[in-house]
PDB file of N, CA and C in Angstrom:
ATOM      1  N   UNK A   1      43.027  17.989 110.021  1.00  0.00           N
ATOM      2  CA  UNK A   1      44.160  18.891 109.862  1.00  0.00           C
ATOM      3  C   UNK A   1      45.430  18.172 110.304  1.00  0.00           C
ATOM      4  N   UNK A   2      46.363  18.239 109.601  1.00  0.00           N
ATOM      5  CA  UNK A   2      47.629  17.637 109.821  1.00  0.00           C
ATOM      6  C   UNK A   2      48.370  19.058 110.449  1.00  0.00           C
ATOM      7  N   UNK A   3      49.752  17.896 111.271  1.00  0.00           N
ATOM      8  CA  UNK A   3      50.692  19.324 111.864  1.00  0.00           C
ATOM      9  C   UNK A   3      51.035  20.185 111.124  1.00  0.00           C
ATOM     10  N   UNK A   4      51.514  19.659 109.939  1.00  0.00           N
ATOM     11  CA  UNK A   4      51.925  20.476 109.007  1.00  0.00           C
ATOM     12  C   UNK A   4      51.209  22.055 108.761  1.00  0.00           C
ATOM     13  N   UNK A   5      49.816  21.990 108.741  1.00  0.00           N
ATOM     14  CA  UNK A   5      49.045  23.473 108.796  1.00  0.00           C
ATOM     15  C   UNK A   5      48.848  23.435 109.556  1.00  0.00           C
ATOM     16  N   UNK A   6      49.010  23.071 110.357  1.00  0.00           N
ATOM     17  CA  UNK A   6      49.018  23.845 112.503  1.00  0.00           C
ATOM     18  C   UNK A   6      49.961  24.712 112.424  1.00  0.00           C
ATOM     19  N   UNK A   7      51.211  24.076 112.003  1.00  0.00           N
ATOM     20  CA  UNK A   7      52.227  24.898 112.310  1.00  0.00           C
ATOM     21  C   UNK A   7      52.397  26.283 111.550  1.00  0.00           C
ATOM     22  N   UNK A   8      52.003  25.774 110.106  1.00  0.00           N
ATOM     23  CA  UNK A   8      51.922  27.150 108.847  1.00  0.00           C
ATOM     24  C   UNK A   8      51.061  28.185 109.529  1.00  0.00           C
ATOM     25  N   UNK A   9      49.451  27.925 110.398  1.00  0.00           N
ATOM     26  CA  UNK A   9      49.160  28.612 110.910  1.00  0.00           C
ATOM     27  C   UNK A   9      48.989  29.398 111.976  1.00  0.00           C
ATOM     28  N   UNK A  10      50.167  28.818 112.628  1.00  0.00           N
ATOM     29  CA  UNK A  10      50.711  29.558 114.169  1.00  0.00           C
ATOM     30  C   UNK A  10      51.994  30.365 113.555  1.00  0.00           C
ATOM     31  N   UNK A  11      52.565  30.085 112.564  1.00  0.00           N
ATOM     32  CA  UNK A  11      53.966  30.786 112.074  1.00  0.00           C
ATOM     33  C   UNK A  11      53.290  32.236 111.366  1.00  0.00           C
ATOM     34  N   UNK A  12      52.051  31.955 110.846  1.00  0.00           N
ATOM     35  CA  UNK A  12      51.607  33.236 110.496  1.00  0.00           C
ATOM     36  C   UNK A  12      50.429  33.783 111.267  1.00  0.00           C
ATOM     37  N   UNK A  13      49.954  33.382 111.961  1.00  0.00           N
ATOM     38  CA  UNK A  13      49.668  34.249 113.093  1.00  0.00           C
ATOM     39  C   UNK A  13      50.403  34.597 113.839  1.00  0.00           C
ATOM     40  N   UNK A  14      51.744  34.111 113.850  1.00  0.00           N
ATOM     41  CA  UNK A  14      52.846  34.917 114.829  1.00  0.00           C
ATOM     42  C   UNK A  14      53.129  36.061 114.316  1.00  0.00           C
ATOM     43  N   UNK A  15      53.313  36.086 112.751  1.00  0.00           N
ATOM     44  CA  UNK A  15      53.953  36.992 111.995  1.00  0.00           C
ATOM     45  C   UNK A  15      52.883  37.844 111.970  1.00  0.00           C
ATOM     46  N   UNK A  16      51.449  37.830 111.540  1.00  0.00           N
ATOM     47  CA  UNK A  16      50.514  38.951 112.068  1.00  0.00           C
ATOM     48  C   UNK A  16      50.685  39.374 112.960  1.00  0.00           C
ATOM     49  N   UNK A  17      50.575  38.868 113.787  1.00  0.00           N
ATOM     50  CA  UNK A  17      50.424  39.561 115.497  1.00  0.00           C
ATOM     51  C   UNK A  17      52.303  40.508 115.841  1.00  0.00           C
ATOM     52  N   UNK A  18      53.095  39.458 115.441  1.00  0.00           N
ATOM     53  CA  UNK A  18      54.342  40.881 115.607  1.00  0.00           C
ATOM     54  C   UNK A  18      54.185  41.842 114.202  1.00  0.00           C
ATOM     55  N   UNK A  19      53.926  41.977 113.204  1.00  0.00           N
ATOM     56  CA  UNK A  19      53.782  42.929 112.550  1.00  0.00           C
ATOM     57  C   UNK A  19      52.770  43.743 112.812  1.00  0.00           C
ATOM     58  N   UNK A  20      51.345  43.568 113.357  1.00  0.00           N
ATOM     59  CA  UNK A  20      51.102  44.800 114.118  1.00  0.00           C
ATOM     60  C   UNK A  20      51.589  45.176 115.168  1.00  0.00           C
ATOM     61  N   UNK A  21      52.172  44.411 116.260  1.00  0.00           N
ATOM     62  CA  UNK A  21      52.801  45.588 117.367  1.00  0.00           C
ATOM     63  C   UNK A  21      53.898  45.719 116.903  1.00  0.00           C
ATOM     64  N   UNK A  22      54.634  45.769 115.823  1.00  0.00           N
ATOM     65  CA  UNK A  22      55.587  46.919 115.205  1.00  0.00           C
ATOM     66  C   UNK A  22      54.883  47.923 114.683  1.00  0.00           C
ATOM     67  N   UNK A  23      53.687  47.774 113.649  1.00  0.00           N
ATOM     68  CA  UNK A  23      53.362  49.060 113.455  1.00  0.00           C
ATOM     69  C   UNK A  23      52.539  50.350 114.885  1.00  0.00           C
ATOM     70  N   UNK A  24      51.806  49.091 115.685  1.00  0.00           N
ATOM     71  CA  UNK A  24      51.343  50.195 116.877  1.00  0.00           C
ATOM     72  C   UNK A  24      52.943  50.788 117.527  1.00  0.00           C
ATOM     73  N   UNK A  25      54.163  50.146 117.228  1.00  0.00           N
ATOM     74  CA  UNK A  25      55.037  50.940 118.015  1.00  0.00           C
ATOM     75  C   UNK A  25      55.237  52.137 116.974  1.00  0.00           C
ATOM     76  N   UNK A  26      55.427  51.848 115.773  1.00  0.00           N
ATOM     77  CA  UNK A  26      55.621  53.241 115.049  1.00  0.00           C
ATOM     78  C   UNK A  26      54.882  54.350 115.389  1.00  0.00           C
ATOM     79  N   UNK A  27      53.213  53.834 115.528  1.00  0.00           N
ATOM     80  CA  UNK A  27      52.319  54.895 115.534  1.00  0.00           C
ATOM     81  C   UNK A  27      52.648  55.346 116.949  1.00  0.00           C
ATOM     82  N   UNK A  28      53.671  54.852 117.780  1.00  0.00           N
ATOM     83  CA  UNK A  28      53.850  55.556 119.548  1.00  0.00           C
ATOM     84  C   UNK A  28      54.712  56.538 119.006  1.00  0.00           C
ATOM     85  N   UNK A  29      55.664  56.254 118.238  1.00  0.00           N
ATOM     86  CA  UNK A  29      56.850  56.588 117.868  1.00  0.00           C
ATOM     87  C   UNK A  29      56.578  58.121 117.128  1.00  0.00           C
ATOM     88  N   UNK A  30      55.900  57.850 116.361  1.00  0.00           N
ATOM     89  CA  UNK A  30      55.292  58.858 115.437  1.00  0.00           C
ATOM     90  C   UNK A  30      54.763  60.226 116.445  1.00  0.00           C
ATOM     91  N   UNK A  31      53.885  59.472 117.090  1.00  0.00           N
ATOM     92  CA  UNK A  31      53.477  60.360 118.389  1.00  0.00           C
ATOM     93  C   UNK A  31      54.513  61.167 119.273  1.00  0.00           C
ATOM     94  N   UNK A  32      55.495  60.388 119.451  1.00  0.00           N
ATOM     95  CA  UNK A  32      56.636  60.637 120.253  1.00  0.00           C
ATOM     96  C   UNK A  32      57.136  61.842 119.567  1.00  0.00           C
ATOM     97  N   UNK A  33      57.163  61.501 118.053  1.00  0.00           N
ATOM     98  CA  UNK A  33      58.467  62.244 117.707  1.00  0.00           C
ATOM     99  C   UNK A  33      57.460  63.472 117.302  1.00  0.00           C
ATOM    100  N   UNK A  34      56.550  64.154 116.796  1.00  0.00           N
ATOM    101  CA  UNK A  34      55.392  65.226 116.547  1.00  0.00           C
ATOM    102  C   UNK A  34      55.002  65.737 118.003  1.00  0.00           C
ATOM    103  N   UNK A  35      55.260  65.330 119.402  1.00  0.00           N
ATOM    104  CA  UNK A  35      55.563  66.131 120.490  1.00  0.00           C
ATOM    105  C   UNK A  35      56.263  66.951 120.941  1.00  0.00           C
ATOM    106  N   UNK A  36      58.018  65.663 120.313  1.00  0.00           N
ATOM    107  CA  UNK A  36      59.002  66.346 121.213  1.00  0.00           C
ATOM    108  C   UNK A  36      60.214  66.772 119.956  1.00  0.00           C
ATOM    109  N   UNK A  37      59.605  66.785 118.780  1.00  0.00           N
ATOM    110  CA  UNK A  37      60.658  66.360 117.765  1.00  0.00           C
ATOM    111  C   UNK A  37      61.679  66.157 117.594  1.00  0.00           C
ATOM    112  N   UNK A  38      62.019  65.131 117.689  1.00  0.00           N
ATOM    113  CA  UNK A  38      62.946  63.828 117.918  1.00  0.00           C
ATOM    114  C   UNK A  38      62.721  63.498 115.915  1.00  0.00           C
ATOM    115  N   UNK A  39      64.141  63.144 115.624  1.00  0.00           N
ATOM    116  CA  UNK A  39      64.563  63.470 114.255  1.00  0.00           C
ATOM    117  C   UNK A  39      64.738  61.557 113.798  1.00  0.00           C
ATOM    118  N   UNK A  40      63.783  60.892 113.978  1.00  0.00           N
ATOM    119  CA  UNK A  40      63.910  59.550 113.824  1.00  0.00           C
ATOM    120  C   UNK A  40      62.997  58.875 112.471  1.00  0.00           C
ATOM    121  N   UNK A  41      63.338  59.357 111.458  1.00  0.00           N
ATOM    122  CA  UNK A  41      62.490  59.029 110.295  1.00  0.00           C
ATOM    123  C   UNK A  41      63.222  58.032 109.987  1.00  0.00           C
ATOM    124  N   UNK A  42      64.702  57.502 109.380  1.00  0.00           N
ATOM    125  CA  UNK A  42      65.176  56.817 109.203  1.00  0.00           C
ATOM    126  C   UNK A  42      64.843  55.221 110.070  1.00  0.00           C
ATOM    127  N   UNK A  43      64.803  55.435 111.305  1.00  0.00           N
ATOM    128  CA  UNK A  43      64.153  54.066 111.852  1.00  0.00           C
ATOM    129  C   UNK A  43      63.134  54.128 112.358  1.00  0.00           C
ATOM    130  N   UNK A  44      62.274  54.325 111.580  1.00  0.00           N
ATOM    131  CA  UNK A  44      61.095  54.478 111.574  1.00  0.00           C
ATOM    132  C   UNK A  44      60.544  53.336 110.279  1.00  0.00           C
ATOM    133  N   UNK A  45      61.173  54.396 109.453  1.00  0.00           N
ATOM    134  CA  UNK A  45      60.695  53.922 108.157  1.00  0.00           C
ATOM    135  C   UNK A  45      61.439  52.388 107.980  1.00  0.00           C
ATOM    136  N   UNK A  46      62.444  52.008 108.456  1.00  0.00           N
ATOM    137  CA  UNK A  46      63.029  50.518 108.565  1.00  0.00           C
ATOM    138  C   UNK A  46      62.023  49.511 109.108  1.00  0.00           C
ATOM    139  N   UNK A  47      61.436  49.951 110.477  1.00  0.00           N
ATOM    140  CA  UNK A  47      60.379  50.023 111.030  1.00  0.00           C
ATOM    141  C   UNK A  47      59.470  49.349 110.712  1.00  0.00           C
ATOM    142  N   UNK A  48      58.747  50.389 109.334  1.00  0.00           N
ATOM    143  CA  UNK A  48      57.553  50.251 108.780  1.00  0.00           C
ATOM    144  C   UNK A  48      57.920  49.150 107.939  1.00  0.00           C
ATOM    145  N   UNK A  49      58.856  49.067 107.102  1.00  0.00           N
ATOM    146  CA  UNK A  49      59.199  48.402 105.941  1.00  0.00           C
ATOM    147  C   UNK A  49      59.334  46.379 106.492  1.00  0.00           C
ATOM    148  N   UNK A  50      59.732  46.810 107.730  1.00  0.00           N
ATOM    149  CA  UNK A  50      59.844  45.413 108.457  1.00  0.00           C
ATOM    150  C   UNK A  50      58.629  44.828 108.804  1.00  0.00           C
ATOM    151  N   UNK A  51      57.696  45.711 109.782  1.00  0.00           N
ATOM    152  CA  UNK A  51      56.253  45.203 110.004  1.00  0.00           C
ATOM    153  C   UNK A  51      55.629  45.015 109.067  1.00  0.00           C
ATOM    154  N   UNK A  52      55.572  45.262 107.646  1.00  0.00           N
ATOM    155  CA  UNK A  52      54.710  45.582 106.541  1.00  0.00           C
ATOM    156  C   UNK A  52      54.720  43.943 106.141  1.00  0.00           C
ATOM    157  N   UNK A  53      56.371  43.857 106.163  1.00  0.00           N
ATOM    158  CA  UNK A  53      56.689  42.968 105.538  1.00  0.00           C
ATOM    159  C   UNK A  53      56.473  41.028 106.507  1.00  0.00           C
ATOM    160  N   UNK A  54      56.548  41.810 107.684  1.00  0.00           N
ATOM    161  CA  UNK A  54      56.045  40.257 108.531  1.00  0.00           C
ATOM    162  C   UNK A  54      54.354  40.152 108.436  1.00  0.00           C
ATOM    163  N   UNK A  55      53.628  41.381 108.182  1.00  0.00           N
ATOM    164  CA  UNK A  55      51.878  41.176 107.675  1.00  0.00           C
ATOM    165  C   UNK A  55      52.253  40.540 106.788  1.00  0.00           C
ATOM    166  N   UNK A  56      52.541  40.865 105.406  1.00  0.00           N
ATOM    167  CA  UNK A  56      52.280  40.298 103.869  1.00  0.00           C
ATOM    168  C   UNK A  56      52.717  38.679 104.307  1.00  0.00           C
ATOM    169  N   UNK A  57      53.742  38.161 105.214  1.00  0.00           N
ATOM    170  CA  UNK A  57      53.864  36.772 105.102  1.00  0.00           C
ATOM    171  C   UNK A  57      52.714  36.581 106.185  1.00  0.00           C
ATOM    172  N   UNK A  58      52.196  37.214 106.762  1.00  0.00           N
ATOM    173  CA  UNK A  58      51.226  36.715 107.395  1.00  0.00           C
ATOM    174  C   UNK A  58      50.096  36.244 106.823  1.00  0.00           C
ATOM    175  N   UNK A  59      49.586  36.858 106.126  1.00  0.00           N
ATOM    176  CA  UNK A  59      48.396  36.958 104.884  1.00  0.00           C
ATOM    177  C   UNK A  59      48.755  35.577 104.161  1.00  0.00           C
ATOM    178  N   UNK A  60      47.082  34.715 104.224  1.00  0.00           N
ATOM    179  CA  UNK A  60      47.012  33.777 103.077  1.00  0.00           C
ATOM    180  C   UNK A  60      47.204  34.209 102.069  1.00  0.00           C
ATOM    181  N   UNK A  61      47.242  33.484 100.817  1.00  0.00           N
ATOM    182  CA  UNK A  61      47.807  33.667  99.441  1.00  0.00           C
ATOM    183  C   UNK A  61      46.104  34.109  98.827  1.00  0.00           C
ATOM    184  N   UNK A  62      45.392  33.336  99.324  1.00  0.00           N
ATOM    185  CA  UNK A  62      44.092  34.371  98.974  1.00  0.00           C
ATOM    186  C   UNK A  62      43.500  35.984  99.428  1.00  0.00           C
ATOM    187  N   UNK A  63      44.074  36.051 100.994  1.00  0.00           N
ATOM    188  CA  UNK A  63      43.961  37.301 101.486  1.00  0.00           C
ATOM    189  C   UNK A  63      45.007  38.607 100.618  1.00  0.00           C
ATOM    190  N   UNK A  64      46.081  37.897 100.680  1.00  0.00           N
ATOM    191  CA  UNK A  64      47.368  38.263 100.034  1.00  0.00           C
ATOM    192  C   UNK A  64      46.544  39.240  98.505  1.00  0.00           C
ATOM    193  N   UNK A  65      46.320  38.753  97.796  1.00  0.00           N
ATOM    194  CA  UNK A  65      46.013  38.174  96.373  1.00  0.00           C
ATOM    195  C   UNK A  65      44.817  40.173  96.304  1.00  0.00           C
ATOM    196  N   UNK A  66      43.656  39.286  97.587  1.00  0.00           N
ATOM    197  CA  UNK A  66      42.318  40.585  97.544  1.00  0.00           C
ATOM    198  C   UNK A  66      43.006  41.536  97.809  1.00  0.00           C
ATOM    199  N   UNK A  67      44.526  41.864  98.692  1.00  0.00           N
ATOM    200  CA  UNK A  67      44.753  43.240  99.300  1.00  0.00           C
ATOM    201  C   UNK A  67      45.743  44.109  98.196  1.00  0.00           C
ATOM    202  N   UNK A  68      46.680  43.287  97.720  1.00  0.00           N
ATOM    203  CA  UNK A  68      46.633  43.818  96.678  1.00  0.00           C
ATOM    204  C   UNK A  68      45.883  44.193  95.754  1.00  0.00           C
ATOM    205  N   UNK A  69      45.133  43.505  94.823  1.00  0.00           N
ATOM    206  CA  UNK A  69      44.165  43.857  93.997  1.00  0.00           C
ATOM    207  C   UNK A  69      43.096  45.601  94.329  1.00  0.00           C
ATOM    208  N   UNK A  70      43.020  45.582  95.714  1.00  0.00           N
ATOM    209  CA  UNK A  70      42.178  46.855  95.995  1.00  0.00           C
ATOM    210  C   UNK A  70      43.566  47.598  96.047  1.00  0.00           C
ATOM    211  N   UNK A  71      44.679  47.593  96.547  1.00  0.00           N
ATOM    212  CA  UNK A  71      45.684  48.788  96.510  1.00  0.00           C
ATOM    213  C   UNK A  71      46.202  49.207  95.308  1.00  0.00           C
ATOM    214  N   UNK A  72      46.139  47.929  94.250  1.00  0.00           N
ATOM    215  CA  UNK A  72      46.196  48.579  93.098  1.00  0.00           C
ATOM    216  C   UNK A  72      44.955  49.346  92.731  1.00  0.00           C
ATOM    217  N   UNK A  73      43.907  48.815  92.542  1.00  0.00           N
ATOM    218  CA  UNK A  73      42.587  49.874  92.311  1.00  0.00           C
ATOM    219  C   UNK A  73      42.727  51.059  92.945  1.00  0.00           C
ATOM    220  N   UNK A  74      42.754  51.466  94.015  1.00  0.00           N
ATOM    221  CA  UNK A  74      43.014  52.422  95.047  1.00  0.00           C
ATOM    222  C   UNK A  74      43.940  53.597  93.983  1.00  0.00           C
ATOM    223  N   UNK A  75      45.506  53.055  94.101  1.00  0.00           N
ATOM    224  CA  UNK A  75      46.668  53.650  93.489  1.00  0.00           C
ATOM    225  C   UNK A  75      46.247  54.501  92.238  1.00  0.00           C
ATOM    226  N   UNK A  76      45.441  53.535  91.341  1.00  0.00           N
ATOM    227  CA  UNK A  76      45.676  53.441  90.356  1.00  0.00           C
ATOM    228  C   UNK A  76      44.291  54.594  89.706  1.00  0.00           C
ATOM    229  N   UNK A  77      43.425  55.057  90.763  1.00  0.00           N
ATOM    230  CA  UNK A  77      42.698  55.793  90.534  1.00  0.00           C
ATOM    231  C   UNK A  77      43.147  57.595  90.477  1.00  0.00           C
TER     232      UNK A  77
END
């Protein structure tokens, strides 16, 4: 293994690992706000759209590739 994919694979395991503890903060958040209702959908959903989006670069281009393919099947049923 050269540095070169050391590094590709610490840059996206970084990006996994902070895109789920953005989404476990939503799901606090979510919690938070269905307690005390607290009117925070707007950054929330920025939120979501951000963590979603540091997974998908997290994801190999093969992982990438299978998760789509089932969300379209999924959708599309």
């Amino acid at each position: 293994m050269n540095v070169k994919n050391i590094m590709n694979d610490e840059v996206r395991g970084l990006c996994l690992c902070l895109g789920f503890a953005g989404l476990a903060y939503v799901a606090f958040l979510l919690l938070l706000a269905a307690f005390t209702g607290f009117k925070i959908v707007k950054g929330l959903s920025l939120l979501i759209a951000f963590s979603a989006g540091l997974i998908c670069l997290g994801f190999k281009p093969q992982v990438r590739n299978r998760v789509y393919n089932y969300a379209r099947c999924v959708l599309l049923k």
